[in-house]
N, C-alpha and C. Protein backbone atom coordinates (compact mmCIF):
# COMPACT_ATOMS: atom_id res chain seq x y z
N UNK A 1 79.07 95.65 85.24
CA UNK A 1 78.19 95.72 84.10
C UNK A 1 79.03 95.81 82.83
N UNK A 2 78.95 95.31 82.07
CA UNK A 2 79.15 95.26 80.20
C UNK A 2 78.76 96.33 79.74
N UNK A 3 80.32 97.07 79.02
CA UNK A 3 80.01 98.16 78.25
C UNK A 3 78.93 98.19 77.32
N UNK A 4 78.23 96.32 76.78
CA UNK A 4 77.30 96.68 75.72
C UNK A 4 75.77 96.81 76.52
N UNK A 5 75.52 96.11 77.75
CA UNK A 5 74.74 96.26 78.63
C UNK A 5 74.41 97.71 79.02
N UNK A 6 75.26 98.33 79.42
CA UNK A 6 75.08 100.05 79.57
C UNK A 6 75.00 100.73 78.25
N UNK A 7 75.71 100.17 77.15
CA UNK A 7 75.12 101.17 75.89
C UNK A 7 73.69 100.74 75.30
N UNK A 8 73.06 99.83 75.58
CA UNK A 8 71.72 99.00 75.70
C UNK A 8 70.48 99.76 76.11
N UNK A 9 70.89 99.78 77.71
CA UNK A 9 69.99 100.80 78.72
C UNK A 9 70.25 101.92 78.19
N UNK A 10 71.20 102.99 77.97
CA UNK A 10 71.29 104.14 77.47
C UNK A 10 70.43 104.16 76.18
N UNK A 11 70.16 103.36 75.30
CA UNK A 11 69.89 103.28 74.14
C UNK A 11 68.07 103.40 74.32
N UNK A 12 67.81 102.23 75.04
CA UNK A 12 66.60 102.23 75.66
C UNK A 12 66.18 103.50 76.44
N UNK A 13 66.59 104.01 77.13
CA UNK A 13 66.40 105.15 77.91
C UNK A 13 65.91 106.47 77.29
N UNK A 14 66.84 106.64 75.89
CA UNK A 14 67.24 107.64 75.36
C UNK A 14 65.53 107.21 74.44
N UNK A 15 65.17 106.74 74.16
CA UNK A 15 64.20 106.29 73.82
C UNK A 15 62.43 106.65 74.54
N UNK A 16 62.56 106.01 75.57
CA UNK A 16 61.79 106.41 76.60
C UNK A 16 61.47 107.92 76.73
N UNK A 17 62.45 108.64 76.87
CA UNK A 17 62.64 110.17 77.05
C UNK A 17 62.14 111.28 76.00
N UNK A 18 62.52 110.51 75.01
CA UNK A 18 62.10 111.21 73.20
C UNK A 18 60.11 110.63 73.66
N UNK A 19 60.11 109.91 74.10
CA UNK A 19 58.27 109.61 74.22
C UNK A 19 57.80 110.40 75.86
N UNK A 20 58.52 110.23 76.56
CA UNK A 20 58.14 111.15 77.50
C UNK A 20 57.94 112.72 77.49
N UNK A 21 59.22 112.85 76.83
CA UNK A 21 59.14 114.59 76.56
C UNK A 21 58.43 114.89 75.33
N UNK A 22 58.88 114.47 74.33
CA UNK A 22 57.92 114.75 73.04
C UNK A 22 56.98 114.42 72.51
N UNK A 23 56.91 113.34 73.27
CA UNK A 23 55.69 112.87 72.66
C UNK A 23 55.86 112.09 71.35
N UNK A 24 56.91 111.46 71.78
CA UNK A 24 57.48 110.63 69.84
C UNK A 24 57.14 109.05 70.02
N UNK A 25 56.46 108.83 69.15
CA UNK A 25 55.89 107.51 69.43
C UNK A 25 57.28 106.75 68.55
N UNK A 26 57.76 105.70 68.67
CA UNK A 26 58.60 105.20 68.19
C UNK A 26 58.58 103.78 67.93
N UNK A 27 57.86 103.19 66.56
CA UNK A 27 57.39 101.86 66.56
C UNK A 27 58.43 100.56 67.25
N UNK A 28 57.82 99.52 67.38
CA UNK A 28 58.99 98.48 67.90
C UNK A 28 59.53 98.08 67.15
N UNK A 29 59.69 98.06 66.23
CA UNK A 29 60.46 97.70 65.13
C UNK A 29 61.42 98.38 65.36
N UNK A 30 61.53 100.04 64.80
CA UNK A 30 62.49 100.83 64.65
C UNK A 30 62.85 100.67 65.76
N UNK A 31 62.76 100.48 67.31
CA UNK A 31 63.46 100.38 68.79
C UNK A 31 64.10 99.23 68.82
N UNK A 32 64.29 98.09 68.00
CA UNK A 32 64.98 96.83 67.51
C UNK A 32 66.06 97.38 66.82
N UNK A 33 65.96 97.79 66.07
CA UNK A 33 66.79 98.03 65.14
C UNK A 33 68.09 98.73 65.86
N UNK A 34 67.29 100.29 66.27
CA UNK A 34 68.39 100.86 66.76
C UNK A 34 69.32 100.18 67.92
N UNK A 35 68.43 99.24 68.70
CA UNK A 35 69.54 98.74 69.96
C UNK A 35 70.14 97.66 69.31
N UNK A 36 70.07 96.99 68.06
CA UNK A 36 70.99 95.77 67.70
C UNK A 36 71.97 96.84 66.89
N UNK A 37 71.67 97.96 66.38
CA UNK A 37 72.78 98.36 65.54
C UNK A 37 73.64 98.99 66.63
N UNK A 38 73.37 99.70 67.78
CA UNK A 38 74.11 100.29 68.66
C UNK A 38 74.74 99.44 69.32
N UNK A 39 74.53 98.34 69.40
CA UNK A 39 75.04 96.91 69.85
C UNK A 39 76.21 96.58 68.96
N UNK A 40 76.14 96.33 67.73
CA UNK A 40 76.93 96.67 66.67
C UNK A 40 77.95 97.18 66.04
N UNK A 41 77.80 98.37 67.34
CA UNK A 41 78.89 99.36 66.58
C UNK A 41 79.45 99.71 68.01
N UNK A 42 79.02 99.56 68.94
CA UNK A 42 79.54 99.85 70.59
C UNK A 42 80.67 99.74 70.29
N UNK A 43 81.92 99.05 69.90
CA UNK A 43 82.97 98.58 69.66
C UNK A 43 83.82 100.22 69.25
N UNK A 44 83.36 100.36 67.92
CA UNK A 44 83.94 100.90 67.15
C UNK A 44 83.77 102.68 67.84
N UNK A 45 82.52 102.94 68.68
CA UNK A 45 82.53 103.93 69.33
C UNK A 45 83.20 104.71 70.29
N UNK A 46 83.59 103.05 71.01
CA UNK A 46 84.67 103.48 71.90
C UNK A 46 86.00 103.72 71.54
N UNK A 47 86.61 103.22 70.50
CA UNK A 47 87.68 103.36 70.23
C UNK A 47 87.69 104.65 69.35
N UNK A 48 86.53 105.13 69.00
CA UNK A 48 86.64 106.35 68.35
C UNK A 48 86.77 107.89 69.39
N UNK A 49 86.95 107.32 70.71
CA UNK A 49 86.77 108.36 71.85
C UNK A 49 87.86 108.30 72.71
């Protein structure tokens, strides 16, 4: 699997969970956004670790 593939699902997931547990509705828009910017920056994350 592709490090950006697993930061993707994590991204998605982490998502899911904030609406499962809290009850946070999170428009599709803003759930676009965040997985192309985390897509984006995957790069720079890892090398920051």
């Amino acid at each position: 699997m592709k490090v950006e593939d697993f930061a993707y699902k994590v991204a998605v997931r982490t998502m899911e969970l904030l609406g499962e547990l809290h009850h946070y509705k999170i428009p599709d828009e803003l759930r676009k956004e965040v997985t192309t910017r985390l897509l984006q920056e995957v790069d720079s994350l890892l090398k920051s670790t």
